[in-house]
PDB file of N, CA and C in Angstrom:
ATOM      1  N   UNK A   1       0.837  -1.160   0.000  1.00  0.00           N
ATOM      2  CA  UNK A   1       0.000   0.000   0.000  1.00  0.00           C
ATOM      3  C   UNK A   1       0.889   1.232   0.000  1.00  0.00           C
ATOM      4  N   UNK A   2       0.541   1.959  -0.763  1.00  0.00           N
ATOM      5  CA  UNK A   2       1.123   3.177  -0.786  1.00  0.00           C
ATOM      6  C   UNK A   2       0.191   4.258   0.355  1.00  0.00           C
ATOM      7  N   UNK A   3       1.144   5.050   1.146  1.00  0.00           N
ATOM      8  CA  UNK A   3       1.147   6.078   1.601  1.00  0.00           C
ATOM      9  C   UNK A   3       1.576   7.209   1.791  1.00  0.00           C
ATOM     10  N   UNK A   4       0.866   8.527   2.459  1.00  0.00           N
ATOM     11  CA  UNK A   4       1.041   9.896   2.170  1.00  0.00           C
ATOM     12  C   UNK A   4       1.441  10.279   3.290  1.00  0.00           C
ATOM     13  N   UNK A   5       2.686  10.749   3.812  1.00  0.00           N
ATOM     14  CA  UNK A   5       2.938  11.409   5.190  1.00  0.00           C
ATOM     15  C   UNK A   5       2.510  12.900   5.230  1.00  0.00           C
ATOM     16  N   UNK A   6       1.678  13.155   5.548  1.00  0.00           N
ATOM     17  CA  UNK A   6       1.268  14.860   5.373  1.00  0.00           C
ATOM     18  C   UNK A   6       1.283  16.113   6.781  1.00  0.00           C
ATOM     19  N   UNK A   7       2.473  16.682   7.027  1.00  0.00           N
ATOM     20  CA  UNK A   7       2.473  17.433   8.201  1.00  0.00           C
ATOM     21  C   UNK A   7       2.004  18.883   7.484  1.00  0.00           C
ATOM     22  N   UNK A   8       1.135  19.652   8.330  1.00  0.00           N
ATOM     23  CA  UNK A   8       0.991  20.809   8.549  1.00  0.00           C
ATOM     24  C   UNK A   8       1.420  21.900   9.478  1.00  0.00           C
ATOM     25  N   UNK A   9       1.293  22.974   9.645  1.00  0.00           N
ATOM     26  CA  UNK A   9       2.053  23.556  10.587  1.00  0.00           C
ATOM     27  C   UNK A   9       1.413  25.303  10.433  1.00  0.00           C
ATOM     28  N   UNK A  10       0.372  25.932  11.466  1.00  0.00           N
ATOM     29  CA  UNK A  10       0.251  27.350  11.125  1.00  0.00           C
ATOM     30  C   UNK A  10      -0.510  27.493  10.403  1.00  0.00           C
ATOM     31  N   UNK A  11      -1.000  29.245  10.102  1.00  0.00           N
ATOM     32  CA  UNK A  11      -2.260  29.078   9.342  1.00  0.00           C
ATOM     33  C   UNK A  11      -1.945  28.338   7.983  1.00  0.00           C
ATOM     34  N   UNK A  12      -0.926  29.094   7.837  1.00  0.00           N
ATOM     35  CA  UNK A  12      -1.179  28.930   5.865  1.00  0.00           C
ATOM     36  C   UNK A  12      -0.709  27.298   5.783  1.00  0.00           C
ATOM     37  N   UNK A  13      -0.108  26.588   6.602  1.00  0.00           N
ATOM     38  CA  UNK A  13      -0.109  25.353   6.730  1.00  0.00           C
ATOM     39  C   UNK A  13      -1.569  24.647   6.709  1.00  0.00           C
ATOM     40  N   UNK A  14      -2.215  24.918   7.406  1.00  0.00           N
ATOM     41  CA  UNK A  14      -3.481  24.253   7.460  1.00  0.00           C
ATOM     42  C   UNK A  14      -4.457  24.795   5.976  1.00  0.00           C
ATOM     43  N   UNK A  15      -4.056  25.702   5.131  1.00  0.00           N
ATOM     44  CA  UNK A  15      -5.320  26.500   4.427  1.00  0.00           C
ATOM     45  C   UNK A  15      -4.026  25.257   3.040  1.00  0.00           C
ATOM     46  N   UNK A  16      -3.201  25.259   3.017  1.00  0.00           N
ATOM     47  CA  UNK A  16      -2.470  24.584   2.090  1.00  0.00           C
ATOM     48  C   UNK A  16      -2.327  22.857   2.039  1.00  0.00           C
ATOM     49  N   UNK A  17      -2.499  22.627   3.405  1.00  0.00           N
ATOM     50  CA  UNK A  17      -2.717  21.128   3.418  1.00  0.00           C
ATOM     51  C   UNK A  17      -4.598  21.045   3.405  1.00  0.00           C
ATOM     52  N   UNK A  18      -5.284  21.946   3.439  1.00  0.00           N
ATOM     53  CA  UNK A  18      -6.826  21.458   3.357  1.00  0.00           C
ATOM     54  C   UNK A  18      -7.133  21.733   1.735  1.00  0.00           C
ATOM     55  N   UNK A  19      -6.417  22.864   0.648  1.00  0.00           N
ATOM     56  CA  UNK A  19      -6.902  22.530  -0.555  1.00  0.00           C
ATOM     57  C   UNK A  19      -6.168  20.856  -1.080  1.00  0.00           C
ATOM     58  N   UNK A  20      -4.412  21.000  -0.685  1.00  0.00           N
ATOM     59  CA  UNK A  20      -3.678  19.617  -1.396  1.00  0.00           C
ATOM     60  C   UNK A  20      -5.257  17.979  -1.207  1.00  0.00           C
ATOM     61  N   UNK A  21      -5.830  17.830  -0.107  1.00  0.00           N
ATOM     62  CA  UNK A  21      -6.664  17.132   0.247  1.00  0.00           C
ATOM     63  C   UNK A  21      -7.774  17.596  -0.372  1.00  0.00           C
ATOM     64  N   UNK A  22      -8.296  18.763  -1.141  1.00  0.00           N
ATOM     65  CA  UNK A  22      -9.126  18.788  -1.529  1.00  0.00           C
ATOM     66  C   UNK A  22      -8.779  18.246  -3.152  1.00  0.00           C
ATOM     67  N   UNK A  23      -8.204  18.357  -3.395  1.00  0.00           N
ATOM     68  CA  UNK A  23      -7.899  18.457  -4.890  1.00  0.00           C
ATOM     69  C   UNK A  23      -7.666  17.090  -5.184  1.00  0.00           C
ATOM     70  N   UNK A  24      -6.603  16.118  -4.259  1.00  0.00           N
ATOM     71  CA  UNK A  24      -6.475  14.256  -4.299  1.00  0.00           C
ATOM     72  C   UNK A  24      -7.677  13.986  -4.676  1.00  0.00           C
ATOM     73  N   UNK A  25      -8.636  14.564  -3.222  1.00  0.00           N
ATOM     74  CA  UNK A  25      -9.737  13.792  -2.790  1.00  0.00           C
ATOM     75  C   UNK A  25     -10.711  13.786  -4.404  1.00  0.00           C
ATOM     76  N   UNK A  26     -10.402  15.315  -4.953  1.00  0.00           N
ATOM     77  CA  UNK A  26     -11.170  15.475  -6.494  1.00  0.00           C
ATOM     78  C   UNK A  26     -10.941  14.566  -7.468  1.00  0.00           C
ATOM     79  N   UNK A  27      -9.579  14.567  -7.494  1.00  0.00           N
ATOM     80  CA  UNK A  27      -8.766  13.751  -8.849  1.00  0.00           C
ATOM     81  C   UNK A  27      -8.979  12.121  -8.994  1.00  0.00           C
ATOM     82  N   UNK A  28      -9.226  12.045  -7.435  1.00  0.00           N
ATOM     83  CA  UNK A  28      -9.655  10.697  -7.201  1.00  0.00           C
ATOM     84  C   UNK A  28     -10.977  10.681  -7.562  1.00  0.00           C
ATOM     85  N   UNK A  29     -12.084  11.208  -7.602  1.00  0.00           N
ATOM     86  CA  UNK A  29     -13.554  10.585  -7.552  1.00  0.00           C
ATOM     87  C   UNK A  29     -13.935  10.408  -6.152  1.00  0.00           C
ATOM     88  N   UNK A  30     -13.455  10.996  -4.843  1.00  0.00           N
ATOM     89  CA  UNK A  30     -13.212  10.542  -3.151  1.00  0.00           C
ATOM     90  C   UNK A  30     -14.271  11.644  -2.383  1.00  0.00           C
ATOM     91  N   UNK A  31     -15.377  11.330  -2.172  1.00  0.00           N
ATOM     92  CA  UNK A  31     -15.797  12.138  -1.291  1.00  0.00           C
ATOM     93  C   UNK A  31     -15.219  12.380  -0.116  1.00  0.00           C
ATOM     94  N   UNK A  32     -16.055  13.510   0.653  1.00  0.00           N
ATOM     95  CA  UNK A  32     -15.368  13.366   2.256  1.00  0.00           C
ATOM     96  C   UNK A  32     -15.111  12.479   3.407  1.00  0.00           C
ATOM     97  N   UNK A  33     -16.157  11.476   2.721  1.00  0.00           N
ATOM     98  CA  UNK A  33     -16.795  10.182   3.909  1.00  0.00           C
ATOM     99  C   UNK A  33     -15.579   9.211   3.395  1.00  0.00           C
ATOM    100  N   UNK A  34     -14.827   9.726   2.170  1.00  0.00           N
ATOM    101  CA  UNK A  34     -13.934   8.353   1.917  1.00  0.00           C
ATOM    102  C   UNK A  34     -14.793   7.385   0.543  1.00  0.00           C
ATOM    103  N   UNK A  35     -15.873   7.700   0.546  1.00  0.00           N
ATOM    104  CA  UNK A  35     -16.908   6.488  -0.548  1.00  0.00           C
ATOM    105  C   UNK A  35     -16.140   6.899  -2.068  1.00  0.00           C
ATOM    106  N   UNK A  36     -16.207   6.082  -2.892  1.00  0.00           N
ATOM    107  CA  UNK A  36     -15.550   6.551  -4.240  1.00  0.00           C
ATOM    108  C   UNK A  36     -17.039   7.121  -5.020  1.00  0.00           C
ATOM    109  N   UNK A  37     -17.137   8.087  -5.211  1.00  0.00           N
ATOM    110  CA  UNK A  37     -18.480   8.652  -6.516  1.00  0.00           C
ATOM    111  C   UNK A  37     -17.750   9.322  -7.977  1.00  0.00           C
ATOM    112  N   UNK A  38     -16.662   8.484  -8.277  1.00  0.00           N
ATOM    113  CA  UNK A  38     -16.082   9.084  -9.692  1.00  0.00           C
ATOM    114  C   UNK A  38     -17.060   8.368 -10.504  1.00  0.00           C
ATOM    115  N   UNK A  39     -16.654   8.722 -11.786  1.00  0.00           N
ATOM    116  CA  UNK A  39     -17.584   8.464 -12.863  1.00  0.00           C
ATOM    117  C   UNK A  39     -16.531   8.102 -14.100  1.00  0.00           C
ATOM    118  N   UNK A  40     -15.089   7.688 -13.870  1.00  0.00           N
ATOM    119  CA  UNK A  40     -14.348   7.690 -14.802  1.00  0.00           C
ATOM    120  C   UNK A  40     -13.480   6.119 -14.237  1.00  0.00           C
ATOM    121  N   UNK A  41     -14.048   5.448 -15.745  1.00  0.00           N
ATOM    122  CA  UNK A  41     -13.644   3.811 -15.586  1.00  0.00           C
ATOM    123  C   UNK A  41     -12.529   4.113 -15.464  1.00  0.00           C
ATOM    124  N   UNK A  42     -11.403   5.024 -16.107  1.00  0.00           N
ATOM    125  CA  UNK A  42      -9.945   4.772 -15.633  1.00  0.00           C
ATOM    126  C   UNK A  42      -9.482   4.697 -14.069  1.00  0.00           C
ATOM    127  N   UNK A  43     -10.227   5.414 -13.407  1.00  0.00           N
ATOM    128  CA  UNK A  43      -9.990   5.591 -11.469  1.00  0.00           C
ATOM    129  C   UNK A  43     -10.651   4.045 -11.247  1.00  0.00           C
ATOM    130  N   UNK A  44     -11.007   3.534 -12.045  1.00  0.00           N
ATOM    131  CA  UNK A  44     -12.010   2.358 -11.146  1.00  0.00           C
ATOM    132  C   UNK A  44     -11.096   1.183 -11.135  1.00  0.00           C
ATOM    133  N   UNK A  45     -10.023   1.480 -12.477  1.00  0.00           N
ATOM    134  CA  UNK A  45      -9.114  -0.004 -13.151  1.00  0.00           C
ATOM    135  C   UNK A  45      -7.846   0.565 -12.816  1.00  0.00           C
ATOM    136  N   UNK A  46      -7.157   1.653 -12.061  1.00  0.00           N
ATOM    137  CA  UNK A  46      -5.941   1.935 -11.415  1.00  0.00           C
ATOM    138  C   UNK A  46      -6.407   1.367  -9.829  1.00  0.00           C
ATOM    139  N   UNK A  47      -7.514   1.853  -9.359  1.00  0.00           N
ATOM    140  CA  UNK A  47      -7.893   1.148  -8.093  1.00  0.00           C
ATOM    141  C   UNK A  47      -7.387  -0.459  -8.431  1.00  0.00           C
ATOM    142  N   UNK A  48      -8.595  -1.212  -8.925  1.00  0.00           N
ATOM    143  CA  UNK A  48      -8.122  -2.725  -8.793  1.00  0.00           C
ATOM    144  C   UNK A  48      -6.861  -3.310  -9.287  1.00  0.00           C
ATOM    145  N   UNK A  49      -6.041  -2.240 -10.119  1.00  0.00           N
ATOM    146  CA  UNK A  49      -4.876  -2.614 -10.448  1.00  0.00           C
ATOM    147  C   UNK A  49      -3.783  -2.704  -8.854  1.00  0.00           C
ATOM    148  N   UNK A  50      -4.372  -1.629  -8.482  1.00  0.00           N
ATOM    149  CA  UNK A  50      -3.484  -1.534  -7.238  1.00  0.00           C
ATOM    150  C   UNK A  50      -4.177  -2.144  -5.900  1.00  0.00           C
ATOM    151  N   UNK A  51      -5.373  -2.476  -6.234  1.00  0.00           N
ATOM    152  CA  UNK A  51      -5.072  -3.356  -4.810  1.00  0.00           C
ATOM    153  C   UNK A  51      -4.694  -4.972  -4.993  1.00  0.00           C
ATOM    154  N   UNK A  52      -4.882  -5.401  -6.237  1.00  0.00           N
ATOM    155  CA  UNK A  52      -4.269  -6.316  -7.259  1.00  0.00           C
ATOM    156  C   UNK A  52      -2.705  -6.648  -6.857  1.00  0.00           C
ATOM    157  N   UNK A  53      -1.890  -5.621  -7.285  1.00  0.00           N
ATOM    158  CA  UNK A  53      -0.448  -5.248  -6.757  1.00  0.00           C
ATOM    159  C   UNK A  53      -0.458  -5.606  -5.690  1.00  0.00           C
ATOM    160  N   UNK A  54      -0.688  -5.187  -4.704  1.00  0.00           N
ATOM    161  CA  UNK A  54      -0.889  -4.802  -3.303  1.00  0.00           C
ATOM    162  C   UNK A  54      -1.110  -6.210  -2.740  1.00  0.00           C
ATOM    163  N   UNK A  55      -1.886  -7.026  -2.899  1.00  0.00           N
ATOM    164  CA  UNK A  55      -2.290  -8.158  -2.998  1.00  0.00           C
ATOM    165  C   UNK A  55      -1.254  -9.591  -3.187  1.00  0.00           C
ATOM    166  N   UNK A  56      -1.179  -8.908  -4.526  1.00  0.00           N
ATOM    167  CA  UNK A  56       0.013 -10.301  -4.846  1.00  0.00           C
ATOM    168  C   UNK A  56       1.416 -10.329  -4.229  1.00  0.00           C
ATOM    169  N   UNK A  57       2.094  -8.573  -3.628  1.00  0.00           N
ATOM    170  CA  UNK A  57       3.058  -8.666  -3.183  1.00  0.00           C
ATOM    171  C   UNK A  57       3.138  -8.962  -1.830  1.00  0.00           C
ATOM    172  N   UNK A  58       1.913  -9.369  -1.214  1.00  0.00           N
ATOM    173  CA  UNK A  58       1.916  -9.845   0.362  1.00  0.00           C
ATOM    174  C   UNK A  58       1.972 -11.131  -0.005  1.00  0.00           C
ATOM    175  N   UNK A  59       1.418 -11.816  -0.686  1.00  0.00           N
ATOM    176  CA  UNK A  59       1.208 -13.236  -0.536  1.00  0.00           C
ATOM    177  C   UNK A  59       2.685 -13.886  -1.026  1.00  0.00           C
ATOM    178  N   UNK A  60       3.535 -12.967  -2.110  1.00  0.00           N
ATOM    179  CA  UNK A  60       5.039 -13.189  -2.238  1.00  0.00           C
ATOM    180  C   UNK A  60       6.111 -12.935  -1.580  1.00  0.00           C
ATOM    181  N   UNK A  61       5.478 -12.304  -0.540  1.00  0.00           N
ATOM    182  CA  UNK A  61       6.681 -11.469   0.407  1.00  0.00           C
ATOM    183  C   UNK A  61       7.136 -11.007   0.039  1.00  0.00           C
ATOM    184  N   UNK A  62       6.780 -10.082  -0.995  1.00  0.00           N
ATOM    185  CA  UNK A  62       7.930  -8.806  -1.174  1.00  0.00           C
ATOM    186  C   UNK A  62       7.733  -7.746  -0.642  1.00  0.00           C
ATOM    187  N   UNK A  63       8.766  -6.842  -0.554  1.00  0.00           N
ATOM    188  CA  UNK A  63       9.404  -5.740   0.289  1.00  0.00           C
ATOM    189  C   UNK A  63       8.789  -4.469  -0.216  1.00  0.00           C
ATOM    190  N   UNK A  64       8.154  -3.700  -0.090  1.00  0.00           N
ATOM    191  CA  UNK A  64       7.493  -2.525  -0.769  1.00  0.00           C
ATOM    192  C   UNK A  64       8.559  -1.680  -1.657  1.00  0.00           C
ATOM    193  N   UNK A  65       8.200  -0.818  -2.712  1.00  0.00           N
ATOM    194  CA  UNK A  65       9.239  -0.068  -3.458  1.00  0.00           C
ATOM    195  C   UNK A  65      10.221   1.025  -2.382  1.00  0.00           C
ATOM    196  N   UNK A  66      11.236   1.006  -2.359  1.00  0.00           N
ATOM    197  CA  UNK A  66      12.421   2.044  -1.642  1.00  0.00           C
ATOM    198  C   UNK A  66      12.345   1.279  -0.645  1.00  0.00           C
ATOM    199  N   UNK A  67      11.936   0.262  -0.026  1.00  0.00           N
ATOM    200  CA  UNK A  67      12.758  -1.097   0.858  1.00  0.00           C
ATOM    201  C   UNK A  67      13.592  -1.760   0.815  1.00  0.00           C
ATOM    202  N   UNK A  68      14.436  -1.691   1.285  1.00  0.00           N
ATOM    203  CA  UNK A  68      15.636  -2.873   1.016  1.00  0.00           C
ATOM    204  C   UNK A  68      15.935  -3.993   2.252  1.00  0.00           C
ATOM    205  N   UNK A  69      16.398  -5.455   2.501  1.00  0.00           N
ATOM    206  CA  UNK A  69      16.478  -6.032   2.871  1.00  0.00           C
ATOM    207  C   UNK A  69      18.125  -6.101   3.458  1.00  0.00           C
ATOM    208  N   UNK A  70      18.142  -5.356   4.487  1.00  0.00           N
ATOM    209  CA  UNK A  70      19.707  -5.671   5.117  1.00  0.00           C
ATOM    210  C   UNK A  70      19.876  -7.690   5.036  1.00  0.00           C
ATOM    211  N   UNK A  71      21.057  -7.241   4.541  1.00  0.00           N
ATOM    212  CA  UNK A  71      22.173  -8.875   4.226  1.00  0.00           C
ATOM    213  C   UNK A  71      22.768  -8.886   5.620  1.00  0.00           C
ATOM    214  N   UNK A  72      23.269  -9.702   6.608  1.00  0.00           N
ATOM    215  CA  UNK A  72      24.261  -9.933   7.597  1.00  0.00           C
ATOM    216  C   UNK A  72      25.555 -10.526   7.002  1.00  0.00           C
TER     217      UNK A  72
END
């Protein structure tokens, strides 16, 4: 799974991290509640592509991208 580390800090911190979240949440098809209401089959087939991904690399044990496995 991919994730977003997002710190804010101050006003213009908070007025700049509440559009960046507005605009994901747009590009995605993502209401506020989190429910998906896009209307564009491409968001629907990057979703199952990636939880697809996501999926097959647990059951292979692999290491997420920019992980590396220290050797002894």
């Amino acid at each position: 799974m991919r994730e977003i580390v997002h710190l804010q800090a101050g006003q213009c911190g908070n007025q700049i991290g509440s559009k960046f979240w507005e605009v994901i949440s747009d590009e995605h098809g993502i209401d506020p509640t989190g429910t998906y209401h896009g209307d564009s089959d491409l968001q629907l087939e990057l979703s199952e592509y990636q939880q697809y991904q996501d999926a097959t690399a647990e059951e292979e044990g692999v290491e997420g991208e920019g992980e590396e496995e220290e050797h002894a």
